[in-house]
N, C-alpha and C. Protein backbone atom coordinates (compact mmCIF):
# COMPACT_ATOMS: atom_id res chain seq x y z
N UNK A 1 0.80 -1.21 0.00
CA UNK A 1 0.00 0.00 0.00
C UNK A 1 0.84 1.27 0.00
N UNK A 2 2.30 0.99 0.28
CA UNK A 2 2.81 2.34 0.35
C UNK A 2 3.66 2.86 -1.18
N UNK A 3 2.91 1.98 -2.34
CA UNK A 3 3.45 2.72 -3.40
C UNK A 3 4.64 2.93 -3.51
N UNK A 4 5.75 2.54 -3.44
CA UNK A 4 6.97 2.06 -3.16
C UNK A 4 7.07 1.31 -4.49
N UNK A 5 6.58 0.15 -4.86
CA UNK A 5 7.25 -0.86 -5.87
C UNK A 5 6.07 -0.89 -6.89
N UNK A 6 6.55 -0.98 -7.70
CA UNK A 6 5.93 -0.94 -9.35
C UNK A 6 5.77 -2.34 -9.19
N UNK A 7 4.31 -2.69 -10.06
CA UNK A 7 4.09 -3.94 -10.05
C UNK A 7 4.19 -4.03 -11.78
N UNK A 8 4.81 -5.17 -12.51
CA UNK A 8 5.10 -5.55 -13.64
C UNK A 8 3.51 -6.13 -14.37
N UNK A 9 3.44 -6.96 -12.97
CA UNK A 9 2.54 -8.41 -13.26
C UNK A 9 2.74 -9.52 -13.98
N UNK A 10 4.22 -9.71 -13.64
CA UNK A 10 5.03 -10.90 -14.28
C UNK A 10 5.69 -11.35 -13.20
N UNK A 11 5.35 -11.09 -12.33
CA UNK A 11 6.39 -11.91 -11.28
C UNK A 11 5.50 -12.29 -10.40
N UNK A 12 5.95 -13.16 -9.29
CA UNK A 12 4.97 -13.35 -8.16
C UNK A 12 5.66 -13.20 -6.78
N UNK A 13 4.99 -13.37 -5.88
CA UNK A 13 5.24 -12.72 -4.35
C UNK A 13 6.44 -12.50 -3.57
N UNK A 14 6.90 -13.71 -3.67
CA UNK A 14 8.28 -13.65 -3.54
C UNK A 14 9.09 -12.47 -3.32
N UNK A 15 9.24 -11.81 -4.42
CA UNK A 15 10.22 -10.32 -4.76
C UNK A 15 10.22 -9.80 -3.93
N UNK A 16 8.59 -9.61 -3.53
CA UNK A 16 8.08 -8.20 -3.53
C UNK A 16 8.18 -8.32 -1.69
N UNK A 17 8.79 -9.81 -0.92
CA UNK A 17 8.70 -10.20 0.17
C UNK A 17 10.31 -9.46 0.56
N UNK A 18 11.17 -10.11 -0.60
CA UNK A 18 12.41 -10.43 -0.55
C UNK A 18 12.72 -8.77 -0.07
N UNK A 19 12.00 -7.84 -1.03
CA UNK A 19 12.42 -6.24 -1.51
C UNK A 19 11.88 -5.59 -0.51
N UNK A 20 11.06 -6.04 0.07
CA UNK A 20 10.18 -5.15 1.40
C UNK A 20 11.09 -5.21 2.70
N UNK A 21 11.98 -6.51 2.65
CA UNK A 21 12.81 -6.67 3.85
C UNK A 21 13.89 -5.80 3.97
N UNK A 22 14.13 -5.47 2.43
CA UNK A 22 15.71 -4.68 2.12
C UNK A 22 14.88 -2.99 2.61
N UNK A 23 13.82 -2.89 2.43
CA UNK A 23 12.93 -1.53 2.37
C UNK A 23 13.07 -1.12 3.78
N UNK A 24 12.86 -2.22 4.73
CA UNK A 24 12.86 -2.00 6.27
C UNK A 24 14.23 -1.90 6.65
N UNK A 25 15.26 -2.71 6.05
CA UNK A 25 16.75 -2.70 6.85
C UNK A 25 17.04 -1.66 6.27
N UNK A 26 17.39 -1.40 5.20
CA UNK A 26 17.58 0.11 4.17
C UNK A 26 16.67 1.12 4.34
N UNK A 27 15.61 1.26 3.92
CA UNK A 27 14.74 2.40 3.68
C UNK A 27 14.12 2.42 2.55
N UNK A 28 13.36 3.63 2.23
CA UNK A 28 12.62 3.31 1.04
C UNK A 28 13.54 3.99 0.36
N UNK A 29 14.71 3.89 0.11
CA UNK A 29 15.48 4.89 -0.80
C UNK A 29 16.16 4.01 -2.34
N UNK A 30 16.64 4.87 -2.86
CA UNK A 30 17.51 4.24 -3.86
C UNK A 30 18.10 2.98 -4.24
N UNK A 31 19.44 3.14 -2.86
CA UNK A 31 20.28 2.25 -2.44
C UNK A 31 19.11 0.94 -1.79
N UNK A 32 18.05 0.93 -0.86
CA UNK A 32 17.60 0.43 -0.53
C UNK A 32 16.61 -0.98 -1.87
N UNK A 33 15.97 0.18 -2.46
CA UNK A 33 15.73 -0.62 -3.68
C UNK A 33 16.52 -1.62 -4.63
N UNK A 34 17.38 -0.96 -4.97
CA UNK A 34 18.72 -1.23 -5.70
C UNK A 34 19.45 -2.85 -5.25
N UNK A 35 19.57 -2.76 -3.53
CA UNK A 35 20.20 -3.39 -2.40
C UNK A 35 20.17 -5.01 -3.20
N UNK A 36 18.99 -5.34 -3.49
CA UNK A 36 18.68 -6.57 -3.58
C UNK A 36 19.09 -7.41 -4.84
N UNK A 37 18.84 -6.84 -6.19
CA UNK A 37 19.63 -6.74 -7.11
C UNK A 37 21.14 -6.79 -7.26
N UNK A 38 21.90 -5.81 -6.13
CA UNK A 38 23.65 -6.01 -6.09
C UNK A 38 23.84 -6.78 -5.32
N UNK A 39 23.36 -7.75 -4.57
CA UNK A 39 23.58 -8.15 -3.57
C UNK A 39 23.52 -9.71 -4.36
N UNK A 40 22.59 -9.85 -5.11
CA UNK A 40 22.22 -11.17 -5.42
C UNK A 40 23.33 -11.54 -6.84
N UNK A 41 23.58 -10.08 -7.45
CA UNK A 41 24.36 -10.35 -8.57
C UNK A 41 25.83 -10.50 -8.38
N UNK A 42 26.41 -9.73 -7.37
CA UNK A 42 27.06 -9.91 -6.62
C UNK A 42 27.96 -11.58 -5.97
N UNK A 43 26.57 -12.02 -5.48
CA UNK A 43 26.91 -13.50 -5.43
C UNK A 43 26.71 -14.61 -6.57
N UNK A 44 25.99 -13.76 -7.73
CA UNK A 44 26.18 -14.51 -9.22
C UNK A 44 27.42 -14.94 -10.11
N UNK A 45 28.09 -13.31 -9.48
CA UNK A 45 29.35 -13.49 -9.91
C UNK A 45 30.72 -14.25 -9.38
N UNK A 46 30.01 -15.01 -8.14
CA UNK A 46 31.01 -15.65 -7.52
C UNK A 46 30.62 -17.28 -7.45
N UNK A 47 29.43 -17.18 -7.86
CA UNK A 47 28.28 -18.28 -8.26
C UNK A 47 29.10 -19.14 -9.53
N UNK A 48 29.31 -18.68 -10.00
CA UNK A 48 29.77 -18.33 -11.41
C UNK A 48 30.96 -18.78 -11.32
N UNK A 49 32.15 -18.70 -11.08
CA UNK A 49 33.29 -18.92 -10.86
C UNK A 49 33.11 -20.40 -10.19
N UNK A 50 32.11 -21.17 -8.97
CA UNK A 50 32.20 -22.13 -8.57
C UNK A 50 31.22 -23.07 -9.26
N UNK A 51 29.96 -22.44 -10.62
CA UNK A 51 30.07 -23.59 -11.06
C UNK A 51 30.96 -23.79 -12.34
N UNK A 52 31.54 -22.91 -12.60
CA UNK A 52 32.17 -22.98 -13.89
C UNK A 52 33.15 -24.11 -13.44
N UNK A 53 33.93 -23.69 -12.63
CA UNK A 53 34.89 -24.55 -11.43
C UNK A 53 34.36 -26.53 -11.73
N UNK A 54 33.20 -26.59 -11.46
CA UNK A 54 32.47 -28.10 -10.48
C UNK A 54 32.28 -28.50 -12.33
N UNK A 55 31.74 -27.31 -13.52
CA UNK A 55 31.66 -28.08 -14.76
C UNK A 55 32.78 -28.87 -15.75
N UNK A 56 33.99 -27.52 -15.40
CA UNK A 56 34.73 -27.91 -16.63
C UNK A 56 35.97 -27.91 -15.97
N UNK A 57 36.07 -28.05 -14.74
CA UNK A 57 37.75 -28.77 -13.88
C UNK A 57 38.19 -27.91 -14.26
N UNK A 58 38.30 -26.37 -14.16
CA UNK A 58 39.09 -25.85 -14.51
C UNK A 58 38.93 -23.97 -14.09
N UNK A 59 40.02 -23.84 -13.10
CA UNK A 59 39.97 -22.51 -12.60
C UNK A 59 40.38 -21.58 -13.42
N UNK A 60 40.77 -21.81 -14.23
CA UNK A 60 41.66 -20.63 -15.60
C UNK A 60 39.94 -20.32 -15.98
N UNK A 61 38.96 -21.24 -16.58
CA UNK A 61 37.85 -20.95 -17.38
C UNK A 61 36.99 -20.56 -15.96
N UNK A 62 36.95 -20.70 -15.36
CA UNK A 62 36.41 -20.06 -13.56
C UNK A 62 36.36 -18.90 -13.81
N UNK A 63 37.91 -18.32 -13.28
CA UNK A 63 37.80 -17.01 -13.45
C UNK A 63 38.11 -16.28 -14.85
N UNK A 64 37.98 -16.73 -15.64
CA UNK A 64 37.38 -15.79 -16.71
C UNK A 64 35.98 -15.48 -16.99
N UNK A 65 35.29 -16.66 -16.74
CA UNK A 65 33.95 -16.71 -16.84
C UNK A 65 33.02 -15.29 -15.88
N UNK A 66 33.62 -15.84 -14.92
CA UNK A 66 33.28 -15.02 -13.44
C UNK A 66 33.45 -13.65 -13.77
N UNK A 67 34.63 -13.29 -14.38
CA UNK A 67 35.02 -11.57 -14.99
C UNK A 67 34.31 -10.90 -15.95
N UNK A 68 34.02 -11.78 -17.19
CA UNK A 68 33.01 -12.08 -17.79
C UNK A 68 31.27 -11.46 -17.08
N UNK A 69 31.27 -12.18 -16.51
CA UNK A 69 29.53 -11.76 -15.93
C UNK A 69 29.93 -10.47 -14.81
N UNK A 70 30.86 -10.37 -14.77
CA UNK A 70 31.37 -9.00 -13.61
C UNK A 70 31.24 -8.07 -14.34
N UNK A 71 31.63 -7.80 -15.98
CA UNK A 71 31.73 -6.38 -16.48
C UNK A 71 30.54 -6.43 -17.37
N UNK A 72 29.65 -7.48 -17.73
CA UNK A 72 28.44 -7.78 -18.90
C UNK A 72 28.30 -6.38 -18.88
N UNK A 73 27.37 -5.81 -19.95
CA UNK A 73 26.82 -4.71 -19.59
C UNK A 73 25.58 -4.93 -19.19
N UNK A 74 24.83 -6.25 -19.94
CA UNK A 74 22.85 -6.69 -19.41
C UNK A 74 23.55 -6.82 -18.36
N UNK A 75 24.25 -7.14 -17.37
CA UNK A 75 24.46 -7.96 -16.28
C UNK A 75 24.04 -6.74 -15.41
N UNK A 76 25.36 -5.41 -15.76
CA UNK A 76 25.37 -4.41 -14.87
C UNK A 76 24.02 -3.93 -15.24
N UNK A 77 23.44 -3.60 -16.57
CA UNK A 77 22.18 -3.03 -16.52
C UNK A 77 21.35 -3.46 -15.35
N UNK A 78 21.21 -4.60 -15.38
CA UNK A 78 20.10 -5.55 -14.22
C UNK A 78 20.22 -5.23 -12.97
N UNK A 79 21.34 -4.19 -12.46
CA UNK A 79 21.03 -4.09 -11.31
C UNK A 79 20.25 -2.83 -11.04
N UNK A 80 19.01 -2.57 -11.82
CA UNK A 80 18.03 -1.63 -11.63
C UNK A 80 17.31 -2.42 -10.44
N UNK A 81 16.53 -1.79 -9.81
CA UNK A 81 15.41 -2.52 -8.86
C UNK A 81 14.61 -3.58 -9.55
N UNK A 82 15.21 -4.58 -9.98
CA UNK A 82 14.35 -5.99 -11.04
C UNK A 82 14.54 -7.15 -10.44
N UNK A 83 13.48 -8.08 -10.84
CA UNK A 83 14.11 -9.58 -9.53
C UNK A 83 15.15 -10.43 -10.94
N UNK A 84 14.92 -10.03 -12.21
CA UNK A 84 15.95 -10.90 -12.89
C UNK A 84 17.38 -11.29 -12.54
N UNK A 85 17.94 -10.20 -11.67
CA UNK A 85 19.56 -10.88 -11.32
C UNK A 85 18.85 -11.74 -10.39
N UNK A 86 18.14 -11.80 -9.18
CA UNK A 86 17.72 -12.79 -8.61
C UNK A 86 17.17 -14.46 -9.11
N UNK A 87 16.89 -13.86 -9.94
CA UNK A 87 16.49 -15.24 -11.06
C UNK A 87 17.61 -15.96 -11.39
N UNK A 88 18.73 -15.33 -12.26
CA UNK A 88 19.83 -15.54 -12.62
C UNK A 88 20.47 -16.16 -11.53
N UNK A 89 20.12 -15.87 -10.56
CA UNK A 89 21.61 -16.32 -9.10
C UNK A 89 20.79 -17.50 -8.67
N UNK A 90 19.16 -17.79 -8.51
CA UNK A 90 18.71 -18.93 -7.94
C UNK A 90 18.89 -19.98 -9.17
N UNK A 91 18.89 -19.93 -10.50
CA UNK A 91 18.62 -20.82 -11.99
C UNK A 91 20.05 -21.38 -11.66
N UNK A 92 20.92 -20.22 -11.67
CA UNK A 92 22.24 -20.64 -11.60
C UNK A 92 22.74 -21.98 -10.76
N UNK A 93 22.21 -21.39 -9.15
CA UNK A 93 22.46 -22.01 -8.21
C UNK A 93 21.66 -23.38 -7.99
N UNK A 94 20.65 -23.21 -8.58
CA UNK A 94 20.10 -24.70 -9.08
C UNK A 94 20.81 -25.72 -9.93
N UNK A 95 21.39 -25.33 -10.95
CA UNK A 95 22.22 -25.96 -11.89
C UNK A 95 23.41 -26.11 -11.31
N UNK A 96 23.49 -25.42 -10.07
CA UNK A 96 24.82 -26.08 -9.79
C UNK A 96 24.72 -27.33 -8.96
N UNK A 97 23.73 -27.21 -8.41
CA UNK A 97 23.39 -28.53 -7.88
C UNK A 97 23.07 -29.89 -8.51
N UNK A 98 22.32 -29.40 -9.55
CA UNK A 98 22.38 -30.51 -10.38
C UNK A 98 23.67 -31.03 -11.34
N UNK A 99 24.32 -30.57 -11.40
CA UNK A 99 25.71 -30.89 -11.84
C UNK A 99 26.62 -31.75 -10.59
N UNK A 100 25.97 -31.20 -9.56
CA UNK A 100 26.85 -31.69 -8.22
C UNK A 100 25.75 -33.15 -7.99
N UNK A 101 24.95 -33.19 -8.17
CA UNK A 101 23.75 -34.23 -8.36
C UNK A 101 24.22 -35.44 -9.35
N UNK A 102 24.56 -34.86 -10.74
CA UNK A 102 24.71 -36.27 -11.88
C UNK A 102 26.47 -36.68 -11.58
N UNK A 103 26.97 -35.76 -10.73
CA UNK A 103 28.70 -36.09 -10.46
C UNK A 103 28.61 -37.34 -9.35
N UNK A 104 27.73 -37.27 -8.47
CA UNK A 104 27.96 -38.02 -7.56
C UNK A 104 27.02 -38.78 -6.91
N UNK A 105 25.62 -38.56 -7.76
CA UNK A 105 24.35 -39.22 -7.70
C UNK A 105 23.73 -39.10 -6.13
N UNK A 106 24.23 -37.72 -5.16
CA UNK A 106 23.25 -37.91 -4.00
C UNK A 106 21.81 -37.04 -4.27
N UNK A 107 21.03 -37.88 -3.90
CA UNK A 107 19.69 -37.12 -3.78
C UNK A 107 19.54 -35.62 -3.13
N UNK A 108 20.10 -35.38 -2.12
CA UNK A 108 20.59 -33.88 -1.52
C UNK A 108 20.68 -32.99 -2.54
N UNK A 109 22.07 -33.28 -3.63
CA UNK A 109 22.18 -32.46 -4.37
C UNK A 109 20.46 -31.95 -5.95
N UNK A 110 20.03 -33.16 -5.78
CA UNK A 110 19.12 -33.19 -6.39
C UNK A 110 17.97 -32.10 -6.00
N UNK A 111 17.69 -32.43 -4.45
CA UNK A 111 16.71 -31.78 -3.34
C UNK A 111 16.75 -30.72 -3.58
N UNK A 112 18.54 -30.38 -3.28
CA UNK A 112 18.36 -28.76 -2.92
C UNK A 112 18.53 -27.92 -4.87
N UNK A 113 18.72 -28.81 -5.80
CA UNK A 113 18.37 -27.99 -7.09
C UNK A 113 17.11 -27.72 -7.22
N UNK A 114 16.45 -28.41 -6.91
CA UNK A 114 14.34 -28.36 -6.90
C UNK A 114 14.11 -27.14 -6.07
N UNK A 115 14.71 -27.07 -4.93
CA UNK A 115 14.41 -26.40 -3.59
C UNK A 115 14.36 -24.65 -4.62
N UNK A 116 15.90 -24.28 -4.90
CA UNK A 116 16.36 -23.22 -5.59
C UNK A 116 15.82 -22.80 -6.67
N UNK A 117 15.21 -24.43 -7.54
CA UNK A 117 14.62 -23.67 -8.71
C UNK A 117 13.07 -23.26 -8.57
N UNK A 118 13.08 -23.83 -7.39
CA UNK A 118 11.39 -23.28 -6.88
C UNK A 118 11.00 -21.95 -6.48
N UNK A 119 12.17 -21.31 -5.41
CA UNK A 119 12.40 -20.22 -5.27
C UNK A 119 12.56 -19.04 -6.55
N UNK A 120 13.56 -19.62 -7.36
CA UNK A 120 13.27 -18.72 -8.74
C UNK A 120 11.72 -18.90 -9.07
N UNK A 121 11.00 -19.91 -9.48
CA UNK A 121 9.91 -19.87 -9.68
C UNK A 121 8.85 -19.11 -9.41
N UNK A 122 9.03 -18.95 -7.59
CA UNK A 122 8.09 -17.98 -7.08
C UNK A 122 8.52 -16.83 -6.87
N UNK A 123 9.97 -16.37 -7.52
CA UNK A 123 10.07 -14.92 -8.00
C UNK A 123 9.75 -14.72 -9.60
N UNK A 124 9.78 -15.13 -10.10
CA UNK A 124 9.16 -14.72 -11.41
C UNK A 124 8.73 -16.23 -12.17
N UNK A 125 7.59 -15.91 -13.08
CA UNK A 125 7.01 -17.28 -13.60
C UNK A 125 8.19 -18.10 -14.64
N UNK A 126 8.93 -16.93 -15.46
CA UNK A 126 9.34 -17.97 -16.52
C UNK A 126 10.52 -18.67 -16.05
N UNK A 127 11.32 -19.22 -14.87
CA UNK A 127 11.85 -19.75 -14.66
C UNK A 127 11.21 -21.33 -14.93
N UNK A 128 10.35 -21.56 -14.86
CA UNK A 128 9.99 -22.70 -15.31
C UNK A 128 10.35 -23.06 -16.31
N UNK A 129 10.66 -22.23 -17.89
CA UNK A 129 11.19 -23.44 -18.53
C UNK A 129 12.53 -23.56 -18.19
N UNK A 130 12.87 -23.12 -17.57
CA UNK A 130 14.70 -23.66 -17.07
C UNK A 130 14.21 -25.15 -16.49
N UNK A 131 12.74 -25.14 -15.71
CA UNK A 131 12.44 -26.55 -14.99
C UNK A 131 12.49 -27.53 -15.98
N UNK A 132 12.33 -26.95 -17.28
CA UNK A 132 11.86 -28.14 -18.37
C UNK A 132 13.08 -28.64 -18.65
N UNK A 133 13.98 -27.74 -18.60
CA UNK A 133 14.93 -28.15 -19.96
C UNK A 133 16.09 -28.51 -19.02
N UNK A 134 15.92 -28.49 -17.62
CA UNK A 134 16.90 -29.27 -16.68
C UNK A 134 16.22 -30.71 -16.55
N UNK A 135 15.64 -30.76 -16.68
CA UNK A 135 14.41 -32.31 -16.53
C UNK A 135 14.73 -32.92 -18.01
N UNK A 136 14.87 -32.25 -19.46
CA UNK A 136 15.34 -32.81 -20.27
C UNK A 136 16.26 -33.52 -20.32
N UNK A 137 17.41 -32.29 -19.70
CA UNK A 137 18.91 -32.65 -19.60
C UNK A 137 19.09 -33.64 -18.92
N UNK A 138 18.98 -33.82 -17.41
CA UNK A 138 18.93 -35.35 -16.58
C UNK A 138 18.23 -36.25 -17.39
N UNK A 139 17.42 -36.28 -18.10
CA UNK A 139 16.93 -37.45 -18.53
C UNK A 139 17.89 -38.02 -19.78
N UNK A 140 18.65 -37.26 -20.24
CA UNK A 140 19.75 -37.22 -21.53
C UNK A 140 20.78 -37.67 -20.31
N UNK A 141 21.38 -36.95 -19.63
CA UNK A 141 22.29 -37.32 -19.26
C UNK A 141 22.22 -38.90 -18.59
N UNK A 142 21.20 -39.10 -17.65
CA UNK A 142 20.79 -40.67 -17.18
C UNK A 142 21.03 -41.28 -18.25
N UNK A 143 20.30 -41.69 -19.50
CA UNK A 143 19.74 -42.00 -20.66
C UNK A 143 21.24 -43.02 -21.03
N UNK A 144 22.09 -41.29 -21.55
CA UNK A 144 23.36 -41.86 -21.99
C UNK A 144 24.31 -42.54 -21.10
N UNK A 145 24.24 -42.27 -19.74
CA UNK A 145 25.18 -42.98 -19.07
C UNK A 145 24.53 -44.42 -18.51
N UNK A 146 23.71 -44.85 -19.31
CA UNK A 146 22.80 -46.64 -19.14
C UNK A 146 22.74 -46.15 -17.39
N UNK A 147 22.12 -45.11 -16.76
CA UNK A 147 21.77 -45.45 -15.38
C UNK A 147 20.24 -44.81 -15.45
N UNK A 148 19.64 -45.84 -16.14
CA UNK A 148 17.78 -45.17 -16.19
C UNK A 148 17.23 -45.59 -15.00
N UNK A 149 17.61 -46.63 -14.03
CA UNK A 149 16.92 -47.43 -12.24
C UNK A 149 16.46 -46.20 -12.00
N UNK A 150 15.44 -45.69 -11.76
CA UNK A 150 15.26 -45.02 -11.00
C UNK A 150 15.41 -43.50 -11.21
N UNK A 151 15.68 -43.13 -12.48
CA UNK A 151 15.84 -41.92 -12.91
C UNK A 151 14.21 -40.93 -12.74
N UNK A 152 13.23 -41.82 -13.67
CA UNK A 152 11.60 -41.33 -13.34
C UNK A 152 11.61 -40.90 -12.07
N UNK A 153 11.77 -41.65 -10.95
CA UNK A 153 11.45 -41.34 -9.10
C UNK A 153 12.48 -40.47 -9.14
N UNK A 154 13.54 -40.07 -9.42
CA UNK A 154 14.14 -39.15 -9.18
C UNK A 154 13.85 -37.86 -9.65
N UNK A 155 12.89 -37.46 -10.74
CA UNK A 155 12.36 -36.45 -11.94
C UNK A 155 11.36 -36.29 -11.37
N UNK A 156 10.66 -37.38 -10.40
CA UNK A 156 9.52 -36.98 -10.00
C UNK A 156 9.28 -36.31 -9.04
N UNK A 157 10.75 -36.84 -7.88
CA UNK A 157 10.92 -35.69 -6.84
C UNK A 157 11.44 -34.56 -7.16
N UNK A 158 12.04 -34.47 -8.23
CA UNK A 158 12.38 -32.83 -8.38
C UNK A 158 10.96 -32.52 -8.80
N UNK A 159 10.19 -33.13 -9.65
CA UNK A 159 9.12 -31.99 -9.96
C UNK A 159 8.12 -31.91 -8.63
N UNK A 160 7.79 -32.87 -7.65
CA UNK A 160 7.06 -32.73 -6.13
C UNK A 160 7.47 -31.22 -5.51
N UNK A 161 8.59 -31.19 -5.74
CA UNK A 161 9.33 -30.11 -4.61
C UNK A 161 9.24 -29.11 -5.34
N UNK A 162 9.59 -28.95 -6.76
CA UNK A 162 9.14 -28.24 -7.32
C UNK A 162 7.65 -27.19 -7.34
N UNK A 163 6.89 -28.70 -7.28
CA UNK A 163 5.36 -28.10 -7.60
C UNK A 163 5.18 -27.61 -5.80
N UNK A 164 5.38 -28.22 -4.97
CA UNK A 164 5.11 -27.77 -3.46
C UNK A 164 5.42 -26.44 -3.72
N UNK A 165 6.48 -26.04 -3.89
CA UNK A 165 7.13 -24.21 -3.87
C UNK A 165 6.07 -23.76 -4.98
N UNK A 166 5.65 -24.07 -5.72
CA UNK A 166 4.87 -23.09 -6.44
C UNK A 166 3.69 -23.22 -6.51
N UNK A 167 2.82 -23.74 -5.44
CA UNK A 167 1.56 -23.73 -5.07
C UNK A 167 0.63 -22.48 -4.93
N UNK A 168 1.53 -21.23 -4.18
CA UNK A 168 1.39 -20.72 -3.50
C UNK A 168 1.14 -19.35 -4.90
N UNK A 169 1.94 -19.62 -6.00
CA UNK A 169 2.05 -18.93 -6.97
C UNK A 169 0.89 -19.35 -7.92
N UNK A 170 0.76 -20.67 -8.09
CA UNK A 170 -0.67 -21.08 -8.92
C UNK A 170 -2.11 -20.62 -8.10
């Protein structure tokens, strides 16, 4: 009610939870708005460096990558008051789990990619097709490495946990 945040009507509650907290520790100011956006991109860019790290064994392509999303210019644009760097840092941080998931097959890592990509979810809707096309990918990646036992129950708990977090948004 206090007219503070522009509503898009593309996103859902989440944000607007996340941005109200920064509103009270900060203020309704600039920096305050802003806060949530540098803060999250911030840890994208370091996000970034550890999964580049966990994908391709290799800290040379780490930190270039990482420098890379440090000077983008969409990158820096995004840190207007928008939940997209937030998107970017939970999609991210989901995929890193799932990479840490098909490396070493614990369900944890699986859990907490569902958990993260749910959270993106209920900050803005189109993170979902990232849900699709990570659910593709495990099923390619299972597929080709002949370990299908149990791959379905595993697709199915990511999409449970999935759909639990975005109940609240449907």
């Amino acid at each position: 009610n206090s007219e503070k945040l522009v509503l898009w009507e593309q996103s859902t509650a989440l944000w607007y939870y996340i941005q109200g907290i920064f509103y009270k520790i900060i203020g309704a100011t600039q920096i305050g708005s802003r806060f949530a956006s540098v803060l999250f991109g911030s840890l994208t860019i370091i996000l970034t460096f550890l999964f580049v790290k966990r994908v391709f064994k290799s800290e040379k392509a780490a930190l270039i990558s990482s420098f890379l999303v440090a000077i983008s210019p969409a990158f820096i644009r995004n840190m207007l008051p928008e939940m997209d760097t937030a998107i970017c840092f939970f999609v991210l941080f989901s995929a890193y789990f799932l990479f840490g998931y098909l490396e070493n097959n614990k369900n944890k890592d699986l859990i907490f990619s569902a958990l993260f990509m749910g959270i993106a979810i209920m900050i803005k809707l189109y993170a979902i097709f990232f849900t699709m096309s990570f659910i593709i990918f495990l099923l390619y990646k299972k597929m080709k490495a002949k370990e299908s036992k149990g791959t379905l129950k595993k697709i199915f708990l990511f999409g449970i946990i999935i759909f639990i977090l975005v109940i609240p948004t449907l």
